[in-house]
Structure formats: C-alpha cells, structure tokens
Protein backbone atom coordinates (compact mmCIF):
# COMPACT_ATOMS: atom_id res chain seq x y z
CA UNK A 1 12.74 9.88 1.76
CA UNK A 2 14.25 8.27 -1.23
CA UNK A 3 16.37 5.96 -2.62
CA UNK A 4 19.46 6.50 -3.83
CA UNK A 5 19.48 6.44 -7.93
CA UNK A 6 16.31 4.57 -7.65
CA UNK A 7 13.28 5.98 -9.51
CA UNK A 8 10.10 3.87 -10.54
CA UNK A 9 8.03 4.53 -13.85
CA UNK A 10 4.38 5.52 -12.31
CA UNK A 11 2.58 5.39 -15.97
CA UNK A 12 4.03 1.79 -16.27
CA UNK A 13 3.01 1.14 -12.11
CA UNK A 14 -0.72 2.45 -13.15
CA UNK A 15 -0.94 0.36 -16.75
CA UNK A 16 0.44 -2.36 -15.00
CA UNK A 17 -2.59 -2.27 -12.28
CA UNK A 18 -5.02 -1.64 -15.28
CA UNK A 19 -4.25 -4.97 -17.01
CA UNK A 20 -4.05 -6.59 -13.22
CA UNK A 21 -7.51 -5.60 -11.93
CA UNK A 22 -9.70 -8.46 -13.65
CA UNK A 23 -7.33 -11.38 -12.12
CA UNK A 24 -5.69 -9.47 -9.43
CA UNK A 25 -8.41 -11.80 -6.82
CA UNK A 26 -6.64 -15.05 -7.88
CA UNK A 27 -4.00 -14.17 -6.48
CA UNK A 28 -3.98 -11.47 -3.46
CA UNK A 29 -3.71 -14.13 -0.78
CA UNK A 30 -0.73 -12.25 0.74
CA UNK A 31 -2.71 -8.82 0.44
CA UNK A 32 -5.54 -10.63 2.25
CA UNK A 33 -2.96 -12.01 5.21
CA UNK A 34 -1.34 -8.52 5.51
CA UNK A 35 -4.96 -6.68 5.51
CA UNK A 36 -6.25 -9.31 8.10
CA UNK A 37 -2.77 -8.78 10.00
CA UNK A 38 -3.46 -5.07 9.93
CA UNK A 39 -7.33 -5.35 11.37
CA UNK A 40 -5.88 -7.37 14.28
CA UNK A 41 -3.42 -3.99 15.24
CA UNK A 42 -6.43 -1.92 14.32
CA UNK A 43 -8.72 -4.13 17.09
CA UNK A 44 -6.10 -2.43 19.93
CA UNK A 45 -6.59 1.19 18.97
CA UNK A 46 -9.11 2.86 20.45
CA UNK A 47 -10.69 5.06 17.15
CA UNK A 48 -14.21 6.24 16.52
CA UNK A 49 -14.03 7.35 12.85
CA UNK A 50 -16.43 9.92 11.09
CA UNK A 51 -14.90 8.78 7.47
CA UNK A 52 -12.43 6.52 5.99
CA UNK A 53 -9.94 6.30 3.44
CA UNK A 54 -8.70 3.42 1.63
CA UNK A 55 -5.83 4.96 -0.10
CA UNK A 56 -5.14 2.21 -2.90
CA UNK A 57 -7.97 0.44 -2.21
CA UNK A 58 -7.36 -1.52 -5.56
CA UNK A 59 -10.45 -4.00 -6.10
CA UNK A 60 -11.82 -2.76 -3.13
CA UNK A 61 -11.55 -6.36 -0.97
CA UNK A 62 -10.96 -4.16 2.40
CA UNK A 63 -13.68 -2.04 2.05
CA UNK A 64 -16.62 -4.78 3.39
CA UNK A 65 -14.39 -4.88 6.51
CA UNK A 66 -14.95 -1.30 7.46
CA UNK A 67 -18.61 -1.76 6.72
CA UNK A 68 -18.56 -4.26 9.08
CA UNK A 69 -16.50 -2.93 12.03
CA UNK A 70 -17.75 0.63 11.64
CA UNK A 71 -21.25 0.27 10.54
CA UNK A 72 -22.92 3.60 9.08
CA UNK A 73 -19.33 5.53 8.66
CA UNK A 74 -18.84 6.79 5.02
CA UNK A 75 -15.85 5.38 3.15
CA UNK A 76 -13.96 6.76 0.14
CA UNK A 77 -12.09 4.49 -1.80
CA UNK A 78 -8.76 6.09 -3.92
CA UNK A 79 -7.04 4.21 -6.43
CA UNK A 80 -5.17 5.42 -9.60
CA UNK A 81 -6.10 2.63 -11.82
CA UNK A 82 -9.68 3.20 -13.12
CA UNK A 83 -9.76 -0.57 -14.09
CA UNK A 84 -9.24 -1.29 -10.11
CA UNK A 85 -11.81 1.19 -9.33
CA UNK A 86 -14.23 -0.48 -11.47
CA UNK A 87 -13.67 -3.97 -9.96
CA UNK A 88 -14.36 -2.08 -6.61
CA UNK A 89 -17.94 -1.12 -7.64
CA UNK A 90 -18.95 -3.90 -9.07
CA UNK A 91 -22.02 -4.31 -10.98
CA UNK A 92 -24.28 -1.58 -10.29
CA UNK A 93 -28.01 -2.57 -12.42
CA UNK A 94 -31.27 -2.20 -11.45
CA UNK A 95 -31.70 -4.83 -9.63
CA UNK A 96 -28.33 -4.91 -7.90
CA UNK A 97 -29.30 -1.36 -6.92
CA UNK A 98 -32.28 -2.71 -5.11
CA UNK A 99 -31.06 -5.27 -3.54
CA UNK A 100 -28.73 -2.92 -1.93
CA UNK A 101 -31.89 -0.71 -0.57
CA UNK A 102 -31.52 -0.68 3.65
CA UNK A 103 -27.68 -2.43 3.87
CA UNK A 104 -24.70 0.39 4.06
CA UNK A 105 -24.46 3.07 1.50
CA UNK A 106 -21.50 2.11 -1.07
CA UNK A 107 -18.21 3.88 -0.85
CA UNK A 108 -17.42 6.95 -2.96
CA UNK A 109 -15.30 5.98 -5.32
CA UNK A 110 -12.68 8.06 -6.74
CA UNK A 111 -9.46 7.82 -9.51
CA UNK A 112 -6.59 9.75 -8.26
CA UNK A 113 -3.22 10.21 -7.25
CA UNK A 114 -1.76 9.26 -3.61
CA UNK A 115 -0.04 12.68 -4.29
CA UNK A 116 -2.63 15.00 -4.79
CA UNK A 117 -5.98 13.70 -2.81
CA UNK A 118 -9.21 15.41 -4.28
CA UNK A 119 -10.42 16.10 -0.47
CA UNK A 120 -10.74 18.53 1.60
CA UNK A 121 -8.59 19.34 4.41
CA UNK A 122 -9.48 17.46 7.71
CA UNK A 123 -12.34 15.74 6.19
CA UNK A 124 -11.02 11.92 7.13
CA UNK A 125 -10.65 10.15 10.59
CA UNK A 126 -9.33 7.21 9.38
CA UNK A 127 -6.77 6.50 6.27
CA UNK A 128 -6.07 3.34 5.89
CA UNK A 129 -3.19 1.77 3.28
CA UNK A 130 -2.52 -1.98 2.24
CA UNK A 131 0.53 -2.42 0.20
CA UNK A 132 0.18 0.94 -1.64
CA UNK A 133 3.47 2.56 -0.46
CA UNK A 134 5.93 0.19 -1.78
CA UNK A 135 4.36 1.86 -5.83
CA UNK A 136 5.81 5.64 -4.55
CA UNK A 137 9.67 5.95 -4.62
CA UNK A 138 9.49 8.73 -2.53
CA UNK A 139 6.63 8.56 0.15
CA UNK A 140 6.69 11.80 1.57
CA UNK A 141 4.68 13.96 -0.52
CA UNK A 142 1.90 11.19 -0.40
CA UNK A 143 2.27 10.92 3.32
CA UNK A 144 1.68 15.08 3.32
CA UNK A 145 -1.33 14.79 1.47
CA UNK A 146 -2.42 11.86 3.51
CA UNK A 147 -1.41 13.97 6.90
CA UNK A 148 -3.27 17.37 5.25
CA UNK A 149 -7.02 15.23 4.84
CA UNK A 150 -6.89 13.96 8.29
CA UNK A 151 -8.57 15.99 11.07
CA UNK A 152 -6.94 16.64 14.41
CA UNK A 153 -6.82 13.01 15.60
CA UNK A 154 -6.90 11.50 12.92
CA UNK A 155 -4.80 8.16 12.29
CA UNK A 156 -3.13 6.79 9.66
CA UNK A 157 -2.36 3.03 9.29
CA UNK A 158 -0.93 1.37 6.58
CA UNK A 159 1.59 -1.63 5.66
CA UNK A 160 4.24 -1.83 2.86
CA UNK A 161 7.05 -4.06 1.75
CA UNK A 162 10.66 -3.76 3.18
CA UNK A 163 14.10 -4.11 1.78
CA UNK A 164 14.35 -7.99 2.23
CA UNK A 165 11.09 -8.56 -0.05
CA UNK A 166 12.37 -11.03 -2.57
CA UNK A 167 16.04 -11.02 -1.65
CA UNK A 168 16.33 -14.54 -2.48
CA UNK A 169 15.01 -13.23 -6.21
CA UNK A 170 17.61 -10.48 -5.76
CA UNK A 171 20.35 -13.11 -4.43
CA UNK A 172 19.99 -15.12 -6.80
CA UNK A 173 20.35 -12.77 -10.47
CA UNK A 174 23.68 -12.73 -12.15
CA UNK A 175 25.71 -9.51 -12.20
CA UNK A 176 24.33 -6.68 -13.80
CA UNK A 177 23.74 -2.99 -14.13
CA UNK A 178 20.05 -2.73 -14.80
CA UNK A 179 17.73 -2.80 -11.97
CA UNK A 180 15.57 -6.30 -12.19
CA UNK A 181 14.08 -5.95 -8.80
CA UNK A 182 12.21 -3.49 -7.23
CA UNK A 183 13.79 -1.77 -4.32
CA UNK A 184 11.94 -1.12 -1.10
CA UNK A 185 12.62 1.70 1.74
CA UNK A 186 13.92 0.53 5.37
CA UNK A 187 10.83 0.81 8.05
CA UNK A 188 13.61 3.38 10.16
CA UNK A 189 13.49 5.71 6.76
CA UNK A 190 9.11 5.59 6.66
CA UNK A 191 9.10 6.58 10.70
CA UNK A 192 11.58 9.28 9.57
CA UNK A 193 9.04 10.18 6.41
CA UNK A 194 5.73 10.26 8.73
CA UNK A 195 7.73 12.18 10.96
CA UNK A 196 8.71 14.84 8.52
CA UNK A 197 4.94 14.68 7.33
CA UNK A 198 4.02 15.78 10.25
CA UNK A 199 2.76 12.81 12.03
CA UNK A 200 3.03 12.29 15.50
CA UNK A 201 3.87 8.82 17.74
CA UNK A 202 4.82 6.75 15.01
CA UNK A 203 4.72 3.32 15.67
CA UNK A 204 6.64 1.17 13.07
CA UNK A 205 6.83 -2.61 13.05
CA UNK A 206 8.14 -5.39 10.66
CA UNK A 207 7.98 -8.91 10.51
CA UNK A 208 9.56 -11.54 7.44
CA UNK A 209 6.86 -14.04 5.82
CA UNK A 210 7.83 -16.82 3.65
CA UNK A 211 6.02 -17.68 0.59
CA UNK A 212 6.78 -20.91 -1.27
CA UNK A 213 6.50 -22.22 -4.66
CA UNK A 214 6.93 -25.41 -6.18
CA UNK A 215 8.16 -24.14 -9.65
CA UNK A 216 10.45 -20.40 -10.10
CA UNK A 217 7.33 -19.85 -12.75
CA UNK A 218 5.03 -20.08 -10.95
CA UNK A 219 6.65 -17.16 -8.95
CA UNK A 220 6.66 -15.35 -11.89
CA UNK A 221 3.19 -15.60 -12.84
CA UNK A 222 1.96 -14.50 -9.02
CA UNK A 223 4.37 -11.25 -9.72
CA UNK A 224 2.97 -10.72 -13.53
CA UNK A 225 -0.46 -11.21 -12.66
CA UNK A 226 -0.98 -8.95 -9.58
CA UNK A 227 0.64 -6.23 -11.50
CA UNK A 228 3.80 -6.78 -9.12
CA UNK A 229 6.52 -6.69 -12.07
CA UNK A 230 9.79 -4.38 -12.02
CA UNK A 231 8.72 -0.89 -12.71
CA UNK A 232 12.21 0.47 -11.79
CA UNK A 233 13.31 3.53 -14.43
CA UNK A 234 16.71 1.75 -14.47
CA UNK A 235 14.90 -1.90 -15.42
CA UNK A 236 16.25 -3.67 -18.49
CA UNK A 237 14.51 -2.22 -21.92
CA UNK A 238 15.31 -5.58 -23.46
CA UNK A 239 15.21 -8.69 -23.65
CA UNK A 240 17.61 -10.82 -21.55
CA UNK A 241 19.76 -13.82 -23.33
CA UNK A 242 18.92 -17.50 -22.03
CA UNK A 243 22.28 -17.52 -20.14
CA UNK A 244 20.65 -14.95 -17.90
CA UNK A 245 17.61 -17.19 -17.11
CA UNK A 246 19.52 -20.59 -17.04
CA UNK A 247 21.84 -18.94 -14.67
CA UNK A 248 18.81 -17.20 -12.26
CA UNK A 249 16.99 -20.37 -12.41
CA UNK A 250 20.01 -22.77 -11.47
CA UNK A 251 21.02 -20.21 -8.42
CA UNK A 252 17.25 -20.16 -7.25
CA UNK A 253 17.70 -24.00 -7.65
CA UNK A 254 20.15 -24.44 -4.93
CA UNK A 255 17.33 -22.55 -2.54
CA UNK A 256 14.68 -25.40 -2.94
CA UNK A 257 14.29 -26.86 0.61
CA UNK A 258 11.50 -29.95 0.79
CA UNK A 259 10.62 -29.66 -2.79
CA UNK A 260 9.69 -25.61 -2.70
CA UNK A 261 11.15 -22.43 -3.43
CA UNK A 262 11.19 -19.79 -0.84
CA UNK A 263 10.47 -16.00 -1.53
CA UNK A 264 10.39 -14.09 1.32
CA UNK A 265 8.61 -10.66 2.37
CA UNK A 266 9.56 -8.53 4.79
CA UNK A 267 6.34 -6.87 5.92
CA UNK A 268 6.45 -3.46 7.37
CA UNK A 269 3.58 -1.69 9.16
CA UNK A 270 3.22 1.43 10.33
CA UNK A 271 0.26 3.95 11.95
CA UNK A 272 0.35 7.11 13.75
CA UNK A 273 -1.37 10.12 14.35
CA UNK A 274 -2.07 13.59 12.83
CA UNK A 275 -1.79 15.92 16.18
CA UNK A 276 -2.94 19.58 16.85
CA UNK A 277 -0.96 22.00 14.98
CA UNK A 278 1.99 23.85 16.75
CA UNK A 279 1.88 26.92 14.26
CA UNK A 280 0.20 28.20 11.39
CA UNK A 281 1.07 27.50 7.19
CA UNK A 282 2.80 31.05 7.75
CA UNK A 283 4.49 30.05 10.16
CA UNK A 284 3.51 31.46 13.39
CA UNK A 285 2.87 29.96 16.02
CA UNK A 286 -0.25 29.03 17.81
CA UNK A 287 -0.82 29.50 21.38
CA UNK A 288 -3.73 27.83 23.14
CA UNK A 289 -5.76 29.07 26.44
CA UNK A 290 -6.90 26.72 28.94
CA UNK A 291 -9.73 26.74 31.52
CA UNK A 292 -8.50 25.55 34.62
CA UNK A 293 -11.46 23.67 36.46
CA UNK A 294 -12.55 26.05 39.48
C-alpha cells in the first residue's frame, strides 16, 4: 500500500536518524506518550512471549519496559541507524559489565533493514513498533518480513502517524509543487496492508493529539532534532525565498489560540496476529486432522 506519486529518500531517512541519535532524548516526549499509550493496549492482551522485537527500537527507551513486564524473555532490538543502535547499548566497560552481573541479559542488538530482518522464520512472539512505519512509503514488504519472523501466534503491535499529522503545517504553506511535508497512509489502507501480509484480526485504532508551541521555531527545532524533517523524493532541493517563510509563518499566525501554536498528530495504532497457515509457499494447501475427545 502506497501513496500515490509519493516516494521518501531512505538514505536521507537513515542519515537523518544518524545525526538525531545523540539528542533524539530531549525531545521524544510524544514517542514516550505513544509507547506508554501502546503498553496500556498491550496490558488487555493476553500474550506469553518467548522473544521480542523492537523493530525501530531507535535509542532503545522501550526496551527496559519489556524487561520489566516480561522478565527473563530475550529481546532483539532492530534499527537501521547504527548511531541509534549505539545509544541503545550504552556504555558497555568493565565495570558497567559487572554491575550488570545477575539483572536481565541485554538485548541483541542488530543494524538492519525493516525490509529484510536477519532472523529466522518463526523465531519471535512478540514484534513490537513505535513510530517506525510512518519512515516506509510502502509498508507492506516490511509488514511481510515482520509477518514471516513471527511464529504461529505470534502478534504484532505497533503505532504510526496518520494523514492529519501536521495538517495545520500542511494548511498553512503557500502553493507549491514540491512536497514540504511528509505524507502519511490512512489507518483503513495499514488494516488493508496487514491484511495482505498475511495477518489475521486486525485491530486498527486512531486518535488526534495536540501539541503546542509557543514560537513556529520552536516547532521546527522538535522536527530537525528528532530526525523528523521532510524526506519526501519530491521535497524542495533548494532553498526557499523569504516570501515563502513570511507567508507560512503569518498563516500559522492566525492559528495561535491562548498564546500557542497547535500541531496536531493523528495517532494510529494497530496489532494483530500471525495465524496458522492455510497452504504451503507452493501453494497447496494444508489440511489438518483432529482428535475428537472419546
């Protein structure tokens, strides 16, 4: 599931992340909201994992939580960015090292691509996703690879952002044909990608947050820092004229509402579940024998 005439850059998405990971903690109080957001679905799902997956795990903040709610199960942590990754880990010395000797074994860490998973098949119960989606213009074959490491079972949960995500940004641009804001994919077009994945019982979910700012910069700066910026093939190669930014800023002007700037995100979340197979990669199909109790 795509967009139309949308494509994003992933070599600018992953550089981006890589200059991102050192100060990407100053400012991931809307990752933390949506990850806490997502625990609170998880605490209504009845799941004993054997191993986890934090696909785009970035720094790695979610990964204490599973530690916590699932003592003793091995983790893997995915990113693409190395320089994420290495936040993740932390320091690792000597002493470090031993302090660590009788708490939880650290995650396995590993660099890769969303599209192509370095695991085996059916070797995860649980794959978890926090605002990775939203960096894939076409989910799909991530959501096959995700769908191909889970066991019979298995669940996938994750959240991503939705078309509304900064529509007052959007709103608010004057006319023109390069692409200055990210597009995002309707929660009815993900059900319909987990579906064709091969998922079973999707359930799909949205809801719209408001964050507020007192200056457009400041804005800005969240976006730029967390590695959030416009990675759209189609974004401007340029630079823009100061008519373009008087004119963005006085139309975001006429938004202000008690002295702050509204940007709104439309949250979507999403989990289902990887069910027994109904026929074979060939193609045939599988027929199962059951016992009937005597």
């Amino acid at each position: 599931m795509t967009l139309p005439d949308f494509q994003l850059d992933p070599r600018l998405v992953r550089r981006r992340a890589e200059r991102a990971a050192t100060g990407y903690a100053s400012v991931d109080t809307l990752a933390r909201e949506i990850s806490r957001r997502m625990g609170e679905r998880l605490d209504y799902i009845r799941i004993e994992p054997k191993r986890i997956l934090d696909l785009g795990c970035g720094p790695g903040a979610d990964l204490a939580a599973f530690a916590e709610r699932y003592p003793g199960v091995p983790r893997i942590a995915i990113d693409s960015a190395p320089a994420m990754l290495a936040q993740a880990r932390g320091e690792k010395g000597l002493f470090k090292r031993l302090m660590r000797i009788g708490k939880p074994a650290d995650p396995d860490f590993l660099c890769a691509d969303a599209n192509a998973l370095p695991l085996a098949r059916a070797s995860v119960s649980l794959a978890w996703s926090n605002l990775m989606l939203q960096w894939l213009h076409d989910p799909l074959p991530a959501l096959k690879e995700i769908h191909r490491v889970l066991e019979v079972g298995g669940m996938l949960m994750f959240s991503t952002f939705g078309p509304d995500t900064l529509k007052e940004l959007r709103a608010a641009l004057p006319p023109s044909n390069a692409e200055h804001v990210h597009r995002f994919i309707d929660m009815h077009d993900l059900g319909d990608a987990l579906v064709g994945a091969g998922f079973s019982d999707p359930v799909m979910d949205m809801e719209m947050l408001t964050v507020t700012y007192t200056r457009l910069d400041d804005l800005f700066r969240d976006l730029r820092t967390s590695g959030s910026g416009n990675a759209a093939m189609s974004r401007p190669r340029g630079l823009v004229g100061k008519g373009h930014w008087a004119a963005l800023r006085a139309n975001y002007e006429r938004l202000r509402r008690d002295g702050r700037l509204p940007a709104t995100v439309e949250v979507v979340y999403g989990h289902a579940w990887k069910a027994a197979p109904k026929v074979l990669d060939d193609g045939r199909a599988i027929v199962r024998f059951e016992r009937k109790p005597a």
